[in-house]
N, C-alpha and C. Protein backbone atom coordinates (compact mmCIF):
# COMPACT_ATOMS: atom_id res chain seq x y z
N UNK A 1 198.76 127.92 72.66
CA UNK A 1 198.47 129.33 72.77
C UNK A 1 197.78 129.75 71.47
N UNK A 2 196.56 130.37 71.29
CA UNK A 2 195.63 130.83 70.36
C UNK A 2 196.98 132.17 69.77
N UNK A 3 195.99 132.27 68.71
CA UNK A 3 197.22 133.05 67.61
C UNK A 3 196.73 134.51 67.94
N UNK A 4 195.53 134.70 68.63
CA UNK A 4 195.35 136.29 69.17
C UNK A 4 196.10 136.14 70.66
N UNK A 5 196.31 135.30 71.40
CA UNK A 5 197.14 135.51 72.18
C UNK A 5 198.76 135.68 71.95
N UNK A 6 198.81 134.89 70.98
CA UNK A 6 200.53 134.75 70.68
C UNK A 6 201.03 136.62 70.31
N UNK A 7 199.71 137.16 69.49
CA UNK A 7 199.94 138.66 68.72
C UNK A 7 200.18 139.45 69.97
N UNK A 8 199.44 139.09 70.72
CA UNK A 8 198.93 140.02 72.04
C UNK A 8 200.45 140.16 73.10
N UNK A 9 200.71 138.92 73.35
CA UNK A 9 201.95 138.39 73.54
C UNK A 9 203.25 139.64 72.86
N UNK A 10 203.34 138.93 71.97
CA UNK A 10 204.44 139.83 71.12
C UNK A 10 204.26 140.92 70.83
N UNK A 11 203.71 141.39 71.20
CA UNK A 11 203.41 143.33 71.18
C UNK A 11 203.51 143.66 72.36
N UNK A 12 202.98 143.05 73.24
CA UNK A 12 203.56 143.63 74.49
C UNK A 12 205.12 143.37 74.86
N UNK A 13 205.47 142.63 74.75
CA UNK A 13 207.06 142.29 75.02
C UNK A 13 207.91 143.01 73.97
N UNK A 14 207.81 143.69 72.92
CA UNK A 14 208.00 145.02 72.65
C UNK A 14 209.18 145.55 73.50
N UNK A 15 207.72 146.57 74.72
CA UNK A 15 208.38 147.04 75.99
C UNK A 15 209.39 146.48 77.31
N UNK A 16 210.45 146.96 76.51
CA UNK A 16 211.75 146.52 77.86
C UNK A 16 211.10 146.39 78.88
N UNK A 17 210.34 147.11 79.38
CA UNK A 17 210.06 147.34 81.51
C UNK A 17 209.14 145.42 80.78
N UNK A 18 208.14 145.68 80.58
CA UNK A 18 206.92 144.61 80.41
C UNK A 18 208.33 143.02 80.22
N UNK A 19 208.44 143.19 79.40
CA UNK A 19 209.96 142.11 78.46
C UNK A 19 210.56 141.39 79.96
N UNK A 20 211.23 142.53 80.89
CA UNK A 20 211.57 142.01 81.96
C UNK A 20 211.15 141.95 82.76
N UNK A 21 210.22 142.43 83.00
CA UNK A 21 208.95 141.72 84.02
C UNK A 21 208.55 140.72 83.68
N UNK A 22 208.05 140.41 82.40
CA UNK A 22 207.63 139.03 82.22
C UNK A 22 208.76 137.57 82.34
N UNK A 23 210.20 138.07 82.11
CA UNK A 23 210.99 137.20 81.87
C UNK A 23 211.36 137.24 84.40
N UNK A 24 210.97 138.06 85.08
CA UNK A 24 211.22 137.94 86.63
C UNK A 24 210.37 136.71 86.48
N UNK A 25 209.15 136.68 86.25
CA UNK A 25 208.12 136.23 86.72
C UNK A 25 207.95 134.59 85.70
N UNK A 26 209.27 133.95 85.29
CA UNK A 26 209.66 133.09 84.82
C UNK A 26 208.98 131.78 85.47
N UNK A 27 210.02 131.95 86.84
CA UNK A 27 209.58 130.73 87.40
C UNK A 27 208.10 130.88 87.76
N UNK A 28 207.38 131.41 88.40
CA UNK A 28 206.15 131.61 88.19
C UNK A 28 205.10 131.00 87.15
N UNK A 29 205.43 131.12 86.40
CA UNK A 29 204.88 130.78 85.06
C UNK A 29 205.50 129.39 84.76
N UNK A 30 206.31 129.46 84.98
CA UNK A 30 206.83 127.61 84.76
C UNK A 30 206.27 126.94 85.65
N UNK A 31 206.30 127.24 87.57
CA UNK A 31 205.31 126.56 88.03
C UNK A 31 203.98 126.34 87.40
N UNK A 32 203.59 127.14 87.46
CA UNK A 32 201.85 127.03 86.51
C UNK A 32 201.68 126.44 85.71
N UNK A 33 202.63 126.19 84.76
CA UNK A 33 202.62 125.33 83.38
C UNK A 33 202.70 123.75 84.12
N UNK A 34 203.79 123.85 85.27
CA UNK A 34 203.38 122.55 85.50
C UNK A 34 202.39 121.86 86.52
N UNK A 35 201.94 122.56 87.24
CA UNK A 35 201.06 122.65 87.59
C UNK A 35 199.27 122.18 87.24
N UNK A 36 199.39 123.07 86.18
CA UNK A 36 198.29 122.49 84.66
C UNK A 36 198.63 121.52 84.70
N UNK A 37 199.88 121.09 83.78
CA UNK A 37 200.06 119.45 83.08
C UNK A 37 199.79 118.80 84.11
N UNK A 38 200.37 118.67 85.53
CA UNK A 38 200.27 117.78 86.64
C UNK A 38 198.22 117.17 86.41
N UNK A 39 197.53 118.27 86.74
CA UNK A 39 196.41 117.84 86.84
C UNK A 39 195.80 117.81 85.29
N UNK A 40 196.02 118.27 84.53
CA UNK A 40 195.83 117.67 82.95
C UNK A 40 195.85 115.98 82.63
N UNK A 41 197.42 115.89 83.13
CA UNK A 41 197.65 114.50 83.37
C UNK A 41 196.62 113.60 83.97
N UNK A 42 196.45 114.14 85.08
CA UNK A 42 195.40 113.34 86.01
C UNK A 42 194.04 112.43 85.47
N UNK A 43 193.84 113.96 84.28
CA UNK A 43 192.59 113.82 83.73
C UNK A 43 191.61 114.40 84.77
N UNK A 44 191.95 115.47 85.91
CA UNK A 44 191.22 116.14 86.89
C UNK A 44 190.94 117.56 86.63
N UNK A 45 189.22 117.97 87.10
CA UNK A 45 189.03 119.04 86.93
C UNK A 45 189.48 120.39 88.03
N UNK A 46 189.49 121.82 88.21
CA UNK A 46 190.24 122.06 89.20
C UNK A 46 189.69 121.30 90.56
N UNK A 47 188.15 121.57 90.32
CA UNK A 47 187.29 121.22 91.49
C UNK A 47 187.28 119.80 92.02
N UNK A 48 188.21 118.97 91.38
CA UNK A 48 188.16 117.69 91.85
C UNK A 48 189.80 117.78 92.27
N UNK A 49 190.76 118.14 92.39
CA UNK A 49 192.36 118.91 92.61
C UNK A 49 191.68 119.42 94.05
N UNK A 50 190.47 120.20 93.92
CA UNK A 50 190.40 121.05 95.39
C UNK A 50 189.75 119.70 96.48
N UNK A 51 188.92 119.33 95.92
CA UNK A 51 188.57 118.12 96.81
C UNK A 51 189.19 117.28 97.68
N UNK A 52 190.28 116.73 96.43
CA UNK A 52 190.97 116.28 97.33
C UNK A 52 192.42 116.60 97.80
N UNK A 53 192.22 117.64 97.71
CA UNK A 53 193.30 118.66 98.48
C UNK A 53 192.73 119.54 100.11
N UNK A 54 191.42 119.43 99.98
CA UNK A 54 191.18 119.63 100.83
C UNK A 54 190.67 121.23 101.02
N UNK A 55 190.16 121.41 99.73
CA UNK A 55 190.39 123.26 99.74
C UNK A 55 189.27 123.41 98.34
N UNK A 56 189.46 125.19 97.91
CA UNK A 56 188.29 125.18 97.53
C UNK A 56 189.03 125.31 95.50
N UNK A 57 187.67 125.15 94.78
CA UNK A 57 188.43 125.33 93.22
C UNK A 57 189.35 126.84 93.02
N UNK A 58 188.68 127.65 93.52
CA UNK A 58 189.34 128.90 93.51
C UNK A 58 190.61 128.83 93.77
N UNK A 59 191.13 128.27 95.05
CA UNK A 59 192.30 128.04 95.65
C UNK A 59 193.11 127.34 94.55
N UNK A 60 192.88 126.34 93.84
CA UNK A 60 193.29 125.31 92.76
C UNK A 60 193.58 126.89 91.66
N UNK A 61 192.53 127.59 91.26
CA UNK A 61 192.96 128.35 89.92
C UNK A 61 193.87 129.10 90.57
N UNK A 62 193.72 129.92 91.68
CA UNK A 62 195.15 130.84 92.03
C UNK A 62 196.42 130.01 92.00
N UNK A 63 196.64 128.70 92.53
CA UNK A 63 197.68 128.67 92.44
C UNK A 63 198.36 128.02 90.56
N UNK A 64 197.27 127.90 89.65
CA UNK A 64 197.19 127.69 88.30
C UNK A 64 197.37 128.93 87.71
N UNK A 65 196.89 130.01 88.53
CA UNK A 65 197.64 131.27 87.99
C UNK A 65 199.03 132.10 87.89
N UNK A 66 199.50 131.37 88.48
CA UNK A 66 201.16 132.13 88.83
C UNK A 66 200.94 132.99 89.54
N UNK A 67 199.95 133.50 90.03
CA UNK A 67 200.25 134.84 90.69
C UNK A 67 201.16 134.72 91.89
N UNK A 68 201.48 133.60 92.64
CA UNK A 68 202.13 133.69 93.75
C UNK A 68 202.71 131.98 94.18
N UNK A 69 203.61 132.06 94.53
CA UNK A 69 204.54 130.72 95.00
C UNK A 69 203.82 130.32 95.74
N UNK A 70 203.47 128.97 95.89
CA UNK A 70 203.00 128.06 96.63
C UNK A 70 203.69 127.39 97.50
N UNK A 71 203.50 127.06 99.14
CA UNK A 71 204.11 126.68 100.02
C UNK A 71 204.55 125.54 99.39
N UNK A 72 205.71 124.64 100.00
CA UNK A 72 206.17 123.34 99.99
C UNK A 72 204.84 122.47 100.18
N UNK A 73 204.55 122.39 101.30
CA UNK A 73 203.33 121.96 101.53
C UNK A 73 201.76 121.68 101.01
N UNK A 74 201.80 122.86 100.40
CA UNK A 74 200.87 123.31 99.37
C UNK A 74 201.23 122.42 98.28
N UNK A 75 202.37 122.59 97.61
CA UNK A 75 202.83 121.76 96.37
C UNK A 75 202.54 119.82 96.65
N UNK A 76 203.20 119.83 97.68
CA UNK A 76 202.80 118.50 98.13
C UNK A 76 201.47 117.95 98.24
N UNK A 77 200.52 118.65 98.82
CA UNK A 77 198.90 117.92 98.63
C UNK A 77 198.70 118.22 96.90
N UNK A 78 198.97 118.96 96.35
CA UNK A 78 198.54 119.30 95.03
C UNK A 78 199.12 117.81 93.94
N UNK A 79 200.49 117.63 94.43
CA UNK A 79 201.05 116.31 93.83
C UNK A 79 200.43 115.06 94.14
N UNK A 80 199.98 114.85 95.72
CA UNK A 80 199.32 113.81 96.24
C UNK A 80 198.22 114.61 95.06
N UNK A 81 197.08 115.07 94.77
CA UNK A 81 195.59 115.10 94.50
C UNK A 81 196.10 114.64 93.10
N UNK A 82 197.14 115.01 92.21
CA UNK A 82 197.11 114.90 90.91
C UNK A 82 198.40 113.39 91.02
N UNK A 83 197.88 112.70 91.96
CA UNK A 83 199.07 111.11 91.73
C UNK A 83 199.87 111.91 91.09
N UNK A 84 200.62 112.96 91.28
CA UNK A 84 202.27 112.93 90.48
C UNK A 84 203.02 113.25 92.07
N UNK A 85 204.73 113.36 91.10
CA UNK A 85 205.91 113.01 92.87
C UNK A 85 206.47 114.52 91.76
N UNK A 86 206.69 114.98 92.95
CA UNK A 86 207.25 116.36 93.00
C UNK A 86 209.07 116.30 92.77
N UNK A 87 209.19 116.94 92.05
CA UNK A 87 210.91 116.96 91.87
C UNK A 87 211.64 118.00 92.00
N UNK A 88 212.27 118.53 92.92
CA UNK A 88 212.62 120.06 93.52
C UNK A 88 214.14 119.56 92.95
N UNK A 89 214.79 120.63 92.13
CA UNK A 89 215.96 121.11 91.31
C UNK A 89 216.18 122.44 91.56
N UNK A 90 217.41 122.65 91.89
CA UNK A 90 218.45 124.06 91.81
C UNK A 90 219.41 123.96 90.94
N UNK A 91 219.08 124.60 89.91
CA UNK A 91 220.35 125.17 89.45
C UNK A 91 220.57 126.65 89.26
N UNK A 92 221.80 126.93 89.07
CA UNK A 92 222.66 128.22 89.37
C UNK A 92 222.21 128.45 88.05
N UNK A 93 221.66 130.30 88.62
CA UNK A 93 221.78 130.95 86.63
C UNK A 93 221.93 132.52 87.23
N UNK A 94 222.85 132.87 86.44
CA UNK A 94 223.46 134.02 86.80
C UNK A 94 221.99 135.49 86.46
N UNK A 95 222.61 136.16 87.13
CA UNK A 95 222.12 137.36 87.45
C UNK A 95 221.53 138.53 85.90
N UNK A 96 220.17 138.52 85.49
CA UNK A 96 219.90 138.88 84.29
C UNK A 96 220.22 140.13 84.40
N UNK A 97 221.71 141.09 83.86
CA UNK A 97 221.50 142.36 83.69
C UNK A 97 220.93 143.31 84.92
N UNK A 98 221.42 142.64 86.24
CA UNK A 98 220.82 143.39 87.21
C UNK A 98 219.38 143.81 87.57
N UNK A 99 218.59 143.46 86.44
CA UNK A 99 217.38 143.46 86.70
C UNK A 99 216.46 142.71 87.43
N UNK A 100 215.92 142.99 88.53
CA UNK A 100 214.60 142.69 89.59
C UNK A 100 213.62 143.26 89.77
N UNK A 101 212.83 142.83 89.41
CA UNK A 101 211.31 143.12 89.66
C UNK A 101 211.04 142.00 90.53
N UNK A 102 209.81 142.38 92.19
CA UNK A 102 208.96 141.62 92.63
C UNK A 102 208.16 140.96 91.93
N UNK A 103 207.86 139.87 92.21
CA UNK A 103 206.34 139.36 92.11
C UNK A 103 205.31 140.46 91.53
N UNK A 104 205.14 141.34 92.61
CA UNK A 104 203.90 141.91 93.13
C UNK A 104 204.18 143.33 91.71
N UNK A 105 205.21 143.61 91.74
CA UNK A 105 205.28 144.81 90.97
C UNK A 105 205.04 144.54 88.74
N UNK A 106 206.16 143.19 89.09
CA UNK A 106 206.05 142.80 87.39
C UNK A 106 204.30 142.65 87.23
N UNK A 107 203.87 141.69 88.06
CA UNK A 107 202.24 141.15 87.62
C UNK A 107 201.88 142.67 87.20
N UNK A 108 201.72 143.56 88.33
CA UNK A 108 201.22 144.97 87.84
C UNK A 108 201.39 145.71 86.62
N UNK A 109 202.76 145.70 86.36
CA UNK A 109 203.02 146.02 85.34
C UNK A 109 203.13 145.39 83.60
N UNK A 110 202.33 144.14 84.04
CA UNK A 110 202.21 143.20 82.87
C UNK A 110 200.73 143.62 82.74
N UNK A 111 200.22 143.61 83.86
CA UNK A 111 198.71 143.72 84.23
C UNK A 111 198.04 145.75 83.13
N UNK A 112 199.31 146.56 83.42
CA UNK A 112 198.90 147.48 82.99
C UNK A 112 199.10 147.31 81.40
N UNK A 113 200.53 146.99 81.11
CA UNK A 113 200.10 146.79 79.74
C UNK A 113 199.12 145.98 78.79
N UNK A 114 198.72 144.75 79.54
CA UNK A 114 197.48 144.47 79.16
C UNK A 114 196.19 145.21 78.50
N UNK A 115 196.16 146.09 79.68
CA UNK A 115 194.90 147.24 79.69
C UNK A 115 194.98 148.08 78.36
N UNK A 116 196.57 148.55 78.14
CA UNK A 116 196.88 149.64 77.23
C UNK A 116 196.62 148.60 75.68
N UNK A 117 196.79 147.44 76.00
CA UNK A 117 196.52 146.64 74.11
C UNK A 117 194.76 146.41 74.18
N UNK A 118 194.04 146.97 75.07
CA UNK A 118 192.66 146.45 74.82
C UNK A 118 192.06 147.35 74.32
């Protein structure tokens, strides 16, 4: 992470609402991270991930974006394109302070404070 992102980062998380929105949207972001490495690993570009996945590069960056959970299925051609084996884990972690945010609502609201540090 570049050191104007890291600043950018830590000023926004500041704000409680932003703080726990960003911390809903956890797993999200952990998919993505691995996601990257998976095809990092590969040594593959997205557009060669979409190839042989069967789909287009765009499709490859959305799901590199976190913005949204990827089917089982989905995950599976993505592991086949990047030769890695998928490893699905549950574990129990208790309930943060009652706090929930959607998907759809944290991005927004990460999305606005963005706007307000530019």
């Amino acid at each position: 992470m570049t050191k104007r992102l890291q600043t950018i980062k830590r000023k926004m998380l500041v704000d409680r609402d932003v703080r726990a929105a960003y911390e809903a949207l956890g797993d999200e972001f952990d998919l993505a991270r691995e996601l990257i490495a998976a095809r990092v690993r590969a040594g593959l570009t997205q557009a060669e991930v979409a190839e042989r996945m069967g789909t287009t590069q765009s499709v490859v960056a959305r799901l590199e974006s976190g913005a949204r959970m990827p089917s089982v299925n989905t995950l599976l051609k993505f592991a086949k394109a990047t030769r890695s084996r998928p490893i699905i884990k549950l574990s129990f972690q208790p309930r943060r302070n009652g706090v929930g945010f959607s998907g759809l609502n944290a991005h927004s609201l990460i999305r606005r404070a963005c706007a307000k540090l530019s």
